[in-house]
N, C-alpha and C. Protein backbone atom coordinates (compact mmCIF):
# COMPACT_ATOMS: atom_id res chain seq x y z
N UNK A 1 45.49 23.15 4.87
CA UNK A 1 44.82 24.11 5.72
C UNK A 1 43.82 23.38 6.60
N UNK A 2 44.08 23.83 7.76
CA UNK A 2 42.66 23.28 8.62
C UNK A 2 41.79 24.43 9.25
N UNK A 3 40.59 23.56 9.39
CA UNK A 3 39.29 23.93 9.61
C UNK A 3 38.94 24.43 11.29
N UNK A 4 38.61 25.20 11.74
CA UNK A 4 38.08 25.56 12.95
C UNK A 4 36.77 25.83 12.63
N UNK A 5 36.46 24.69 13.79
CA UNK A 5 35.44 24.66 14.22
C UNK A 5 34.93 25.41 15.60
N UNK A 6 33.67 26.25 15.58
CA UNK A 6 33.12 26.77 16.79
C UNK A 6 32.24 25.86 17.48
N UNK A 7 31.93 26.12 18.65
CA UNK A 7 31.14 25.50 19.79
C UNK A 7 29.53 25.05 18.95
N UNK A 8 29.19 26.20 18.11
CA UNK A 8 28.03 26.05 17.11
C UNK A 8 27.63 24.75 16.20
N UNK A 9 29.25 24.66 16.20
CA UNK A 9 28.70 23.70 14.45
C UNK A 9 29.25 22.54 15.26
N UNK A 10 29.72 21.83 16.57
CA UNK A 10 29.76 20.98 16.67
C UNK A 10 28.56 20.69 17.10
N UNK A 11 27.72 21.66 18.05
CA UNK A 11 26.05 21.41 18.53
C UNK A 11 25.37 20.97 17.89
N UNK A 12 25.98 22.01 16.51
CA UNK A 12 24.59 20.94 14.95
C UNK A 12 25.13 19.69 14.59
N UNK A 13 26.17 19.50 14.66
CA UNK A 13 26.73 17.68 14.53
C UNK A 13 26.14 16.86 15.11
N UNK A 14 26.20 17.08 16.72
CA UNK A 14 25.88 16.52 17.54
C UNK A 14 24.05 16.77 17.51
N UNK A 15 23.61 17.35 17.39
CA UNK A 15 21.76 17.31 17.21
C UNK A 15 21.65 16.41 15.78
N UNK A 16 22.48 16.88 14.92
CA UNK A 16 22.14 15.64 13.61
C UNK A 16 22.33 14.26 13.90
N UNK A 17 23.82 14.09 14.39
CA UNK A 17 24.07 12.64 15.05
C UNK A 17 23.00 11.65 15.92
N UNK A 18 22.37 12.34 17.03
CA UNK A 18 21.58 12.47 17.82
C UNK A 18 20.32 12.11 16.92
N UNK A 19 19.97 12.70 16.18
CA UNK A 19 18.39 13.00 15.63
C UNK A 19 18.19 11.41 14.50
N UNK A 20 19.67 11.66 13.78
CA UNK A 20 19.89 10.32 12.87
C UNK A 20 19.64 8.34 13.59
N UNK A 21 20.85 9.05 15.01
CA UNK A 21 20.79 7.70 15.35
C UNK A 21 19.52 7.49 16.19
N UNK A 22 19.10 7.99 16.79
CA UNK A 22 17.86 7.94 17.27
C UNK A 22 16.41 7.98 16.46
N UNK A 23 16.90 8.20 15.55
CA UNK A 23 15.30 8.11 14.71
C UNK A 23 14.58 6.78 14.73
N UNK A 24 15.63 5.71 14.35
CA UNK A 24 15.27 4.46 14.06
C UNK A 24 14.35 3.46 15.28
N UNK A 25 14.88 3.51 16.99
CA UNK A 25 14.14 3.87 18.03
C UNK A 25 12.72 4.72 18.27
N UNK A 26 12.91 5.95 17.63
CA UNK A 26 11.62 6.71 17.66
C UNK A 26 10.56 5.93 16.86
N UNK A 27 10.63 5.29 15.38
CA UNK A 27 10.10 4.63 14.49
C UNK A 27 9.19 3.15 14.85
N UNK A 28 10.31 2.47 15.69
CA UNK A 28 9.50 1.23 16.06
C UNK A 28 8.93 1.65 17.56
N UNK A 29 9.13 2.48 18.32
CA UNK A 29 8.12 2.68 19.11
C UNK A 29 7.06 3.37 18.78
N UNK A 30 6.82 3.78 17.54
CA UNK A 30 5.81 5.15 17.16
C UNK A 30 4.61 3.67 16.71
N UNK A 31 5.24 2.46 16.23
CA UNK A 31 4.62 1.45 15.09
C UNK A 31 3.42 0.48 15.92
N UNK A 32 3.60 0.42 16.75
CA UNK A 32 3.32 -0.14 17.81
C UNK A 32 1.66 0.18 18.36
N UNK A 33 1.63 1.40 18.51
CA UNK A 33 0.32 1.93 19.02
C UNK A 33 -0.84 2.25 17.64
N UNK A 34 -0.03 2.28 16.45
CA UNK A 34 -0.46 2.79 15.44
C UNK A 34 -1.15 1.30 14.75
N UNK A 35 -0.43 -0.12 15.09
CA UNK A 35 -1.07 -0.91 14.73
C UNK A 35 -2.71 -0.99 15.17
N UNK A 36 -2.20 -0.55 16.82
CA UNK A 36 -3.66 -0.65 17.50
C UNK A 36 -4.61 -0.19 16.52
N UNK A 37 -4.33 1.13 16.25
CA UNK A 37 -5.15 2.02 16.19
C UNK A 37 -5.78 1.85 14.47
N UNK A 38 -5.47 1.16 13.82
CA UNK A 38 -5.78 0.81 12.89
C UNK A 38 -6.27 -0.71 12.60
N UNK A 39 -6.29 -1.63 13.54
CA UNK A 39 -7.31 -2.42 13.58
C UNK A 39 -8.65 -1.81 14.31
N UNK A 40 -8.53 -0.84 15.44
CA UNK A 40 -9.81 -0.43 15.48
C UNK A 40 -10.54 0.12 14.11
N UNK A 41 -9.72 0.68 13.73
CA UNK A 41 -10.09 1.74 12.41
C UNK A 41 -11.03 0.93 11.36
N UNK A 42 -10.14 -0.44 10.91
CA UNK A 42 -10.67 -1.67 10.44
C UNK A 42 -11.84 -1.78 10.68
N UNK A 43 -11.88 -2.13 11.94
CA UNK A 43 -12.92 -2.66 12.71
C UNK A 43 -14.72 -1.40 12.69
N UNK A 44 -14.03 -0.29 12.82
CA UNK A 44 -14.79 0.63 12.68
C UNK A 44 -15.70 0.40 11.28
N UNK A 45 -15.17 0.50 10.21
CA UNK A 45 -15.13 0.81 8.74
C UNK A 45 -16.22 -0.55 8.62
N UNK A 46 -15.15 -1.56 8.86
CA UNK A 46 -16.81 -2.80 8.95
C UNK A 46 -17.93 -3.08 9.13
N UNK A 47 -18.06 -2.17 10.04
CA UNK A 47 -18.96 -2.33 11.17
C UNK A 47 -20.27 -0.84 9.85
N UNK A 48 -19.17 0.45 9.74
CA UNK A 48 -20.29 0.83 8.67
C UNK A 48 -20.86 0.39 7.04
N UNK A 49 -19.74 -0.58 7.09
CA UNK A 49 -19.96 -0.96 6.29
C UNK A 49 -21.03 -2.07 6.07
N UNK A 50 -21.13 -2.66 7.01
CA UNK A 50 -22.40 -3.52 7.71
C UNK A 50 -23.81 -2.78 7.88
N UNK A 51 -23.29 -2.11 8.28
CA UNK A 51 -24.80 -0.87 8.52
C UNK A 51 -25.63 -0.73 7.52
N UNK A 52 -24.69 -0.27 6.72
CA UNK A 52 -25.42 0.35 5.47
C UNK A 52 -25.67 -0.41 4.17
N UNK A 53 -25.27 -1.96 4.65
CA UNK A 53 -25.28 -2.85 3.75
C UNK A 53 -24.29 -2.38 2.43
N UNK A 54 -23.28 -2.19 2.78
CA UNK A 54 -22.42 -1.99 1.57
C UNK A 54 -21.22 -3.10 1.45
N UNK A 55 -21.15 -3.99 0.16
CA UNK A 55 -20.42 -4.94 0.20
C UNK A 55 -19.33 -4.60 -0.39
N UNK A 56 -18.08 -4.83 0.66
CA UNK A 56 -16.89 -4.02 0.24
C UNK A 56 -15.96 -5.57 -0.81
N UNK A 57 -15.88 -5.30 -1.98
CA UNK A 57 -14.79 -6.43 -2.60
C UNK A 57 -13.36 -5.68 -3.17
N UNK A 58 -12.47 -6.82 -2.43
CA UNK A 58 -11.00 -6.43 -2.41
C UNK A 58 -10.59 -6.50 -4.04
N UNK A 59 -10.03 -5.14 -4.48
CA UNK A 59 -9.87 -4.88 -5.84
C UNK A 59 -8.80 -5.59 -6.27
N UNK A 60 -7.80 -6.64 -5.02
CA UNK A 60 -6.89 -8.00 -5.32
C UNK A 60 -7.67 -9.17 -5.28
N UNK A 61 -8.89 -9.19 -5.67
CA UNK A 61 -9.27 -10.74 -6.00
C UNK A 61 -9.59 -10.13 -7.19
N UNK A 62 -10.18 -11.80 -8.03
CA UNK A 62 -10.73 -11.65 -9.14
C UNK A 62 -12.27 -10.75 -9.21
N UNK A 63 -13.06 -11.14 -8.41
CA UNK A 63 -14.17 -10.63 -8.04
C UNK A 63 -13.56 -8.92 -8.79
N UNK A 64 -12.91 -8.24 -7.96
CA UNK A 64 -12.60 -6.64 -8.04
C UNK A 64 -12.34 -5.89 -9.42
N UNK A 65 -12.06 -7.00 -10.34
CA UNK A 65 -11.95 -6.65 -11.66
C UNK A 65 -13.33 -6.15 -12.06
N UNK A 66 -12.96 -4.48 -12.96
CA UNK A 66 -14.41 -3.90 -13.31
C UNK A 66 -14.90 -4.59 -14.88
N UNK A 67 -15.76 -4.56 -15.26
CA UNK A 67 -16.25 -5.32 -16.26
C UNK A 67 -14.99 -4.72 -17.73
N UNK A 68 -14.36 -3.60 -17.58
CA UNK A 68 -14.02 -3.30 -18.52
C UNK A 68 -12.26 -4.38 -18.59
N UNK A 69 -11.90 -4.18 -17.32
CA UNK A 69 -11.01 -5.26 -17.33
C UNK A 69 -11.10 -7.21 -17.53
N UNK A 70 -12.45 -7.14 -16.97
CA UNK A 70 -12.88 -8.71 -17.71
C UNK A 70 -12.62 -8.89 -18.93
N UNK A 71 -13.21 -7.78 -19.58
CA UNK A 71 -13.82 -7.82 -21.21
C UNK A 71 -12.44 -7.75 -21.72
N UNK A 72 -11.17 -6.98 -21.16
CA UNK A 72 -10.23 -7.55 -21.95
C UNK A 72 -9.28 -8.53 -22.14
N UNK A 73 -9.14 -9.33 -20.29
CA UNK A 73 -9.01 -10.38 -20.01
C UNK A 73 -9.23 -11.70 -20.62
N UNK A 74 -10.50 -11.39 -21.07
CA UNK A 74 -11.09 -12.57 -21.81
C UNK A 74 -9.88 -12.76 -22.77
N UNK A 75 -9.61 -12.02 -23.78
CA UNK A 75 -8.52 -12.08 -24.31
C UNK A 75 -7.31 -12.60 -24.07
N UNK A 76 -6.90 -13.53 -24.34
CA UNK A 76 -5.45 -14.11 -23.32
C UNK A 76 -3.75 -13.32 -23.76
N UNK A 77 -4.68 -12.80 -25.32
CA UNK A 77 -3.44 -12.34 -26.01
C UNK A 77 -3.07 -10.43 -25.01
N UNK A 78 -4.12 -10.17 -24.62
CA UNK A 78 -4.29 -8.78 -23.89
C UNK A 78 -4.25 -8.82 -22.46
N UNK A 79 -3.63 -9.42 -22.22
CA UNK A 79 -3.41 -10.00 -20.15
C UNK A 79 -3.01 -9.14 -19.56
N UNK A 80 -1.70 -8.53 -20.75
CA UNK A 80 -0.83 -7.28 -19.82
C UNK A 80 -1.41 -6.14 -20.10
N UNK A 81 -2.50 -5.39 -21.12
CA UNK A 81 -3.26 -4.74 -21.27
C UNK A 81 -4.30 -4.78 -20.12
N UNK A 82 -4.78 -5.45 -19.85
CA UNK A 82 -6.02 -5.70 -18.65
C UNK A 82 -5.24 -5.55 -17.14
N UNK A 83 -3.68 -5.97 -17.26
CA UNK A 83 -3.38 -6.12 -16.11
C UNK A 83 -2.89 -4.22 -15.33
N UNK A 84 -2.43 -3.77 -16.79
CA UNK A 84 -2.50 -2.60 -16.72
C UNK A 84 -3.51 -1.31 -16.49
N UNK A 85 -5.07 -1.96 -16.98
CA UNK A 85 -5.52 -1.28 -17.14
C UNK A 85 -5.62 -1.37 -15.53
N UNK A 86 -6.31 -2.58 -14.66
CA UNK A 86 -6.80 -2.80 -13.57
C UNK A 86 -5.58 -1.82 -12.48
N UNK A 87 -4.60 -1.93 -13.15
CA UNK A 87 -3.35 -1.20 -11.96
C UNK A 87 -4.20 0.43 -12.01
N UNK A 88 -4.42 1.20 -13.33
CA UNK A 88 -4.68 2.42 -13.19
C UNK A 88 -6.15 2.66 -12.59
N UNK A 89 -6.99 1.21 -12.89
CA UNK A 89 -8.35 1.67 -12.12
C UNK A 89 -8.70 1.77 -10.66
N UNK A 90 -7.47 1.08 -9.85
CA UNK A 90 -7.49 0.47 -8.65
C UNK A 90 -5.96 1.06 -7.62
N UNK A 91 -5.34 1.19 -8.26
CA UNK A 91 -4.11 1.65 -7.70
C UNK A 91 -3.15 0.86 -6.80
N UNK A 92 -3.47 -0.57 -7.13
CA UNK A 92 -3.09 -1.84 -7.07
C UNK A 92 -1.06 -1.76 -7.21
N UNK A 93 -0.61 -2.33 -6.51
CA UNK A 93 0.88 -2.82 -7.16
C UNK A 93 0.73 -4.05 -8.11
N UNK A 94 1.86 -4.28 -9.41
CA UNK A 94 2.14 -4.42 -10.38
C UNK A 94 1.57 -6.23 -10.10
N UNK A 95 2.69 -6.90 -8.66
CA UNK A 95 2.13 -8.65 -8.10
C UNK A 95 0.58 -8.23 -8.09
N UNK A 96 -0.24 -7.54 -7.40
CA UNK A 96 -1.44 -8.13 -7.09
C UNK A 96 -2.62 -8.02 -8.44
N UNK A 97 -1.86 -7.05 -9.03
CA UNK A 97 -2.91 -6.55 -10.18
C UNK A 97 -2.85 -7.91 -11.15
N UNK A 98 -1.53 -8.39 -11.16
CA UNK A 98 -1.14 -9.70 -12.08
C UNK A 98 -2.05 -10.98 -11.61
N UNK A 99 -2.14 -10.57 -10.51
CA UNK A 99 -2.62 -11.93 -9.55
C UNK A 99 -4.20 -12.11 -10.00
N UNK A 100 -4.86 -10.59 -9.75
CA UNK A 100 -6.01 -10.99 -9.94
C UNK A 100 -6.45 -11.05 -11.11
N UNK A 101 -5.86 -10.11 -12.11
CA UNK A 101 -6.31 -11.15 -13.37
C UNK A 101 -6.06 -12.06 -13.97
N UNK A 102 -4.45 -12.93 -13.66
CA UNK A 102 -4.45 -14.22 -13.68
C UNK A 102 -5.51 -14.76 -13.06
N UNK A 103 -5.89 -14.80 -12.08
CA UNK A 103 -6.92 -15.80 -11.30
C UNK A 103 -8.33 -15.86 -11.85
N UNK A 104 -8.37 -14.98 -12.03
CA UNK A 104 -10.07 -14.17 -13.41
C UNK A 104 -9.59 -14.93 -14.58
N UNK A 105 -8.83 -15.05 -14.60
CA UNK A 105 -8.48 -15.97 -16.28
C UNK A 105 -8.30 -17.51 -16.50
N UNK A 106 -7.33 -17.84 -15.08
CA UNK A 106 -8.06 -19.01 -14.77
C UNK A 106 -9.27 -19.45 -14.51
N UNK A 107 -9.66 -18.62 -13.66
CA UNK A 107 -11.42 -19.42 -13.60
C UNK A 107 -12.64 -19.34 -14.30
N UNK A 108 -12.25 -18.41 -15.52
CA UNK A 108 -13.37 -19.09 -16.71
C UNK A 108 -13.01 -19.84 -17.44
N UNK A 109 -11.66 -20.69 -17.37
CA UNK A 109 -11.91 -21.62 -18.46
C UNK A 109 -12.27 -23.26 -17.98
């Protein structure tokens, strides 16, 4: 058995086709202005952050580890405990959270 198709449902083919292949175009031109606009943003945030004397430390260095993740760090046998905990305090991915408390663990000994 075949299918008939109306003037309708090829329009919605053709707007899906359309919408699909063209998205990917819409995407890297959308990326572009948005970089701008987020090094100003950067730039902004610094700048209050300067103001008000607030010292911002990146929760991917060692520095960013909170004392409760040191304290278990210290521990070498509890690495993935600390590394875990730091993922839920910080919201870190799994590499950087590893990173910084490897690096906290290297540098007290």
């Amino acid at each position: 058995m075949f299918m008939v198709l109306e003037f309708s449902d090829f329009s919605v083919i053709a707007l899906i086709v359309i919408l699909f292949a063209g998205g990917g175009a819409a995407c890297t031109f959308l990326r572009a202005p948005d970089a701008g606009r987020l090094a100003r943003l950067e730039r902004k945030l610094d700048a209050l952050l300067g103001h008000f004397n607030v010292a911002y430390v990146d929760p991917a260095s060692p520095e960013g580890l909170s004392e409760e993740v040191r304290r278990i760090a210290n521990d070498s046998a509890r690495k993935i405990e600390a590394i875990k905990l730091h993922r839920e305090q910080t919201g870190l991915g799994l590499k950087d959270a590893k990173d910084a408390v490897e690096a906290y663990m290297s540098g007290r000994t």
